[in-house]
N, C-alpha and C. Protein backbone atom coordinates (compact mmCIF):
# COMPACT_ATOMS: atom_id res chain seq x y z
N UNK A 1 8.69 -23.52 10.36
CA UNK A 1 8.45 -23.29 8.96
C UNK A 1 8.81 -21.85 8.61
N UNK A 2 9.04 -21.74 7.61
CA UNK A 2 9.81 -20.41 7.37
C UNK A 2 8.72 -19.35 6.38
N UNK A 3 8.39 -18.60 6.67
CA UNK A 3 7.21 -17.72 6.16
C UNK A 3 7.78 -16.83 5.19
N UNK A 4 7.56 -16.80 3.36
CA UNK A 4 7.96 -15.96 2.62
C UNK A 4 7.14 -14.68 2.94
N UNK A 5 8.29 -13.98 2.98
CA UNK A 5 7.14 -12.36 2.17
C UNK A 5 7.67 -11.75 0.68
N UNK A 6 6.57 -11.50 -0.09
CA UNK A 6 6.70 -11.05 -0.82
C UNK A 6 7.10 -9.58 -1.34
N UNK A 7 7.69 -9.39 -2.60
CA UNK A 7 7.92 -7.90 -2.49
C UNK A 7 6.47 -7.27 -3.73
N UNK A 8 5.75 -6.75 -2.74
CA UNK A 8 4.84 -6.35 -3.89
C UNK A 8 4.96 -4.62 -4.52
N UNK A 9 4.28 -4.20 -5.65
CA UNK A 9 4.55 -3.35 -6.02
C UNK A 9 4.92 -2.21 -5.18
N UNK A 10 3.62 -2.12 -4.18
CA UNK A 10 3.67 -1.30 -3.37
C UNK A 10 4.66 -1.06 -2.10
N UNK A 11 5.33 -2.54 -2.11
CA UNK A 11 6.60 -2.27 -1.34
C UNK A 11 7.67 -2.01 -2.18
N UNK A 12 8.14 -2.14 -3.30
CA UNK A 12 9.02 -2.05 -4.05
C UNK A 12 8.88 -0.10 -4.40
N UNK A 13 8.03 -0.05 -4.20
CA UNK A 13 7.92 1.83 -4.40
C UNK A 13 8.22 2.04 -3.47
N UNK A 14 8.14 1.96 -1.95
CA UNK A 14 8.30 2.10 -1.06
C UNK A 14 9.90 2.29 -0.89
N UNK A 15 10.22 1.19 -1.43
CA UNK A 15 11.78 1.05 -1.44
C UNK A 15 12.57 1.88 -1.91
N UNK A 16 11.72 2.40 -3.16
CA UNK A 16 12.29 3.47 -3.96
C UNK A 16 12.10 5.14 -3.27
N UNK A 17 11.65 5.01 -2.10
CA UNK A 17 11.52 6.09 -1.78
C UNK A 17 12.32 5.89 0.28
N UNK A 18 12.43 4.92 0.24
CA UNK A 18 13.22 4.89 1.58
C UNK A 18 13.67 3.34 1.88
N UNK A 19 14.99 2.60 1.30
CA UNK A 19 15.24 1.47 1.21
C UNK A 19 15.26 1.02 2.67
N UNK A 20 15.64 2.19 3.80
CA UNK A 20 15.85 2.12 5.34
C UNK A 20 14.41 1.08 5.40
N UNK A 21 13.06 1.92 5.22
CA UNK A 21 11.69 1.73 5.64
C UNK A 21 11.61 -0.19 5.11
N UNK A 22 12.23 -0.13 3.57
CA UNK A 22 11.54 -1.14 3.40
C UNK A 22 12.17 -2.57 4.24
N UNK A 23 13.29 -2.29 3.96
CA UNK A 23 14.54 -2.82 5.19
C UNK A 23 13.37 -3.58 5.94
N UNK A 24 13.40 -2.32 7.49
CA UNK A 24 12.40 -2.01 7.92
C UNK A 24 11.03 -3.39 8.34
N UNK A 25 10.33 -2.91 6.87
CA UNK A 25 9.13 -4.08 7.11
C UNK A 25 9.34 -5.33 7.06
N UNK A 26 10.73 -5.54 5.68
CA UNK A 26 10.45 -7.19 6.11
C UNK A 26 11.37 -7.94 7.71
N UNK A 27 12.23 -6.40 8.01
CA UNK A 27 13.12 -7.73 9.04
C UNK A 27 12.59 -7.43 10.39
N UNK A 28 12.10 -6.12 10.89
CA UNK A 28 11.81 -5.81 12.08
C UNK A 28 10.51 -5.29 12.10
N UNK A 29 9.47 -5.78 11.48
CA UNK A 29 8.06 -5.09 11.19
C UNK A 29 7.45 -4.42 12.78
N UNK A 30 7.77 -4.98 13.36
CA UNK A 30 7.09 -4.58 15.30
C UNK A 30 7.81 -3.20 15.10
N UNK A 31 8.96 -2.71 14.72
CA UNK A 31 9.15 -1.52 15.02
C UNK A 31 8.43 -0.39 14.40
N UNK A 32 7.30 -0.73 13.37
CA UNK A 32 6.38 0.19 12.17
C UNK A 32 5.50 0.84 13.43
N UNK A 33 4.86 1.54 13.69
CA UNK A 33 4.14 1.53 14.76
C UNK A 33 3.06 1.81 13.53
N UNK A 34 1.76 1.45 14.44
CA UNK A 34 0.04 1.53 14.00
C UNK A 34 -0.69 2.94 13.46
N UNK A 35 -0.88 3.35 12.26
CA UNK A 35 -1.43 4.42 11.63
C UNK A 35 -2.41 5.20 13.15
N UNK A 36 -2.05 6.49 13.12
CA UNK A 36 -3.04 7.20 14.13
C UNK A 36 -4.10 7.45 13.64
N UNK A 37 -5.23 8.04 14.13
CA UNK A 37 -6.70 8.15 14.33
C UNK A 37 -6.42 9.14 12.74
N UNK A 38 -5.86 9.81 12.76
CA UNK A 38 -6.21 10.33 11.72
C UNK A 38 -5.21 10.13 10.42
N UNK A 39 -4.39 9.69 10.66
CA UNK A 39 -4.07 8.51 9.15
C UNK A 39 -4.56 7.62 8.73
N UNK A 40 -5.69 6.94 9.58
CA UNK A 40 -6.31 5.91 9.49
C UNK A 40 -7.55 6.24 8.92
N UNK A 41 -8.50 7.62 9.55
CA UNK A 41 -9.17 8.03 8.63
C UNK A 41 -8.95 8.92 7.07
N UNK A 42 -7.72 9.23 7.06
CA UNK A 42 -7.45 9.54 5.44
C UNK A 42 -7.33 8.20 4.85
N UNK A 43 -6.86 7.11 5.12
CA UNK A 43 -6.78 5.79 3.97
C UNK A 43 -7.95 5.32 3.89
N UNK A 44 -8.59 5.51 4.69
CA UNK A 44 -10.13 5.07 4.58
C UNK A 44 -10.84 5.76 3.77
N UNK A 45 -10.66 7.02 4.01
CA UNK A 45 -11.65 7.95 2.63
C UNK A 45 -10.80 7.36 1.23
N UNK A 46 -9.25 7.18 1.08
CA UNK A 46 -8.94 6.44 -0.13
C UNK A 46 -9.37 5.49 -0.43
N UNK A 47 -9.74 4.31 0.20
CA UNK A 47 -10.50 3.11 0.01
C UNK A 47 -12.05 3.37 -0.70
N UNK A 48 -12.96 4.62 -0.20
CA UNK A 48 -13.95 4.71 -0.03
C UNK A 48 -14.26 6.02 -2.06
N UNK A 49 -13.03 6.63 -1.99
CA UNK A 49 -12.75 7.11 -3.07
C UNK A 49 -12.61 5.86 -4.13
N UNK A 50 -11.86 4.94 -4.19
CA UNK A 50 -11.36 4.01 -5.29
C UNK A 50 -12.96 3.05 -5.12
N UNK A 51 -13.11 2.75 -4.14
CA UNK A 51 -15.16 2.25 -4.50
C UNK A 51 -15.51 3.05 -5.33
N UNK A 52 -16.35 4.14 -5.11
CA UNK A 52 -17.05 5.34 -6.01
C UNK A 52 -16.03 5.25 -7.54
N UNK A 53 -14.90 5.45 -7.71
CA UNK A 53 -14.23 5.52 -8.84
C UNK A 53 -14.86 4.00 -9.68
N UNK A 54 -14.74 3.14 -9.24
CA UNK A 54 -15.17 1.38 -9.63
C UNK A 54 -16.86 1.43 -10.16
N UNK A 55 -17.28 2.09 -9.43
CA UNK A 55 -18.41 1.45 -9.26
C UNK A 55 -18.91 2.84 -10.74
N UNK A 56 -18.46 4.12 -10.88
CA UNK A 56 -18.77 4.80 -11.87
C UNK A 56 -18.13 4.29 -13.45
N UNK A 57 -16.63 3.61 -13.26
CA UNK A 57 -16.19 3.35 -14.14
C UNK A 57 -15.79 1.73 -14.27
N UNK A 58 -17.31 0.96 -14.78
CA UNK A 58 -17.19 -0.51 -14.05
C UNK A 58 -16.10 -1.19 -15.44
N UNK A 59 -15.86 -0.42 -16.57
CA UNK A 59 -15.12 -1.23 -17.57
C UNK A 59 -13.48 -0.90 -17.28
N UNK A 60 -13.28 -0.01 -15.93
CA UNK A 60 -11.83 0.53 -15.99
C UNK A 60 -10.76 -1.06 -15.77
N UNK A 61 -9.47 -0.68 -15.36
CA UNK A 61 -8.59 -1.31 -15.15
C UNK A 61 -7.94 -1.00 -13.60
N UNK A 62 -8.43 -2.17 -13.14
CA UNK A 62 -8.17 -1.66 -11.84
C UNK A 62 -6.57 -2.09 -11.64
N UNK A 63 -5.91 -0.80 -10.83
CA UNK A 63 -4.22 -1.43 -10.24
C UNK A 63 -4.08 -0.56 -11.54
N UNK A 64 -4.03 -0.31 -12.24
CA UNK A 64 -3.49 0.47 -13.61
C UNK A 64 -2.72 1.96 -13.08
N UNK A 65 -1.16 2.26 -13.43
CA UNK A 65 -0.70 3.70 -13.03
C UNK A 65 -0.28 4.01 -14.29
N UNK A 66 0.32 5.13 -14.47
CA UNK A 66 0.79 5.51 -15.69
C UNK A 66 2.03 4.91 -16.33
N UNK A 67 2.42 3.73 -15.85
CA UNK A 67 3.47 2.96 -17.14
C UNK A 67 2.74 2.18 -17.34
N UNK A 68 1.18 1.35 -17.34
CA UNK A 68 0.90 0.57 -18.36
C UNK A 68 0.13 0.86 -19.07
């Protein structure tokens, strides 16, 4: 069976900033190697930032950047 991937926003920016990378994820993803100890704890404090942001501003628009 043949497995779609999608292009989501966040890969499509991606693209726009290194078409190689996005290449990349959809045809040879094993070659991405695994976020280190401490890239892994900076996306986590982002995760942990966008909670606190939600939870102060519960009427916002979440996913919202500056073109909509």
């Amino acid at each position: 069976m043949l497995k779609m991937s999608l292009l989501t926003k966040s890969k499509y920016l991606i693209g726009l900033q290194c078409p190689k990378y996005l290449w990349t994820m959809f045809h040879e993803k094993h070659k991405i190697p695994e976020p280190d100890e401490q890239a892994q704890f900076k996306f986590d404090q982002g995760y942990l930032v966008g909670d606190l942001a939600k939870s102060l501003f519960k009427d916002g628009i979440e996913g919202c950047n500056v073109y909509c």
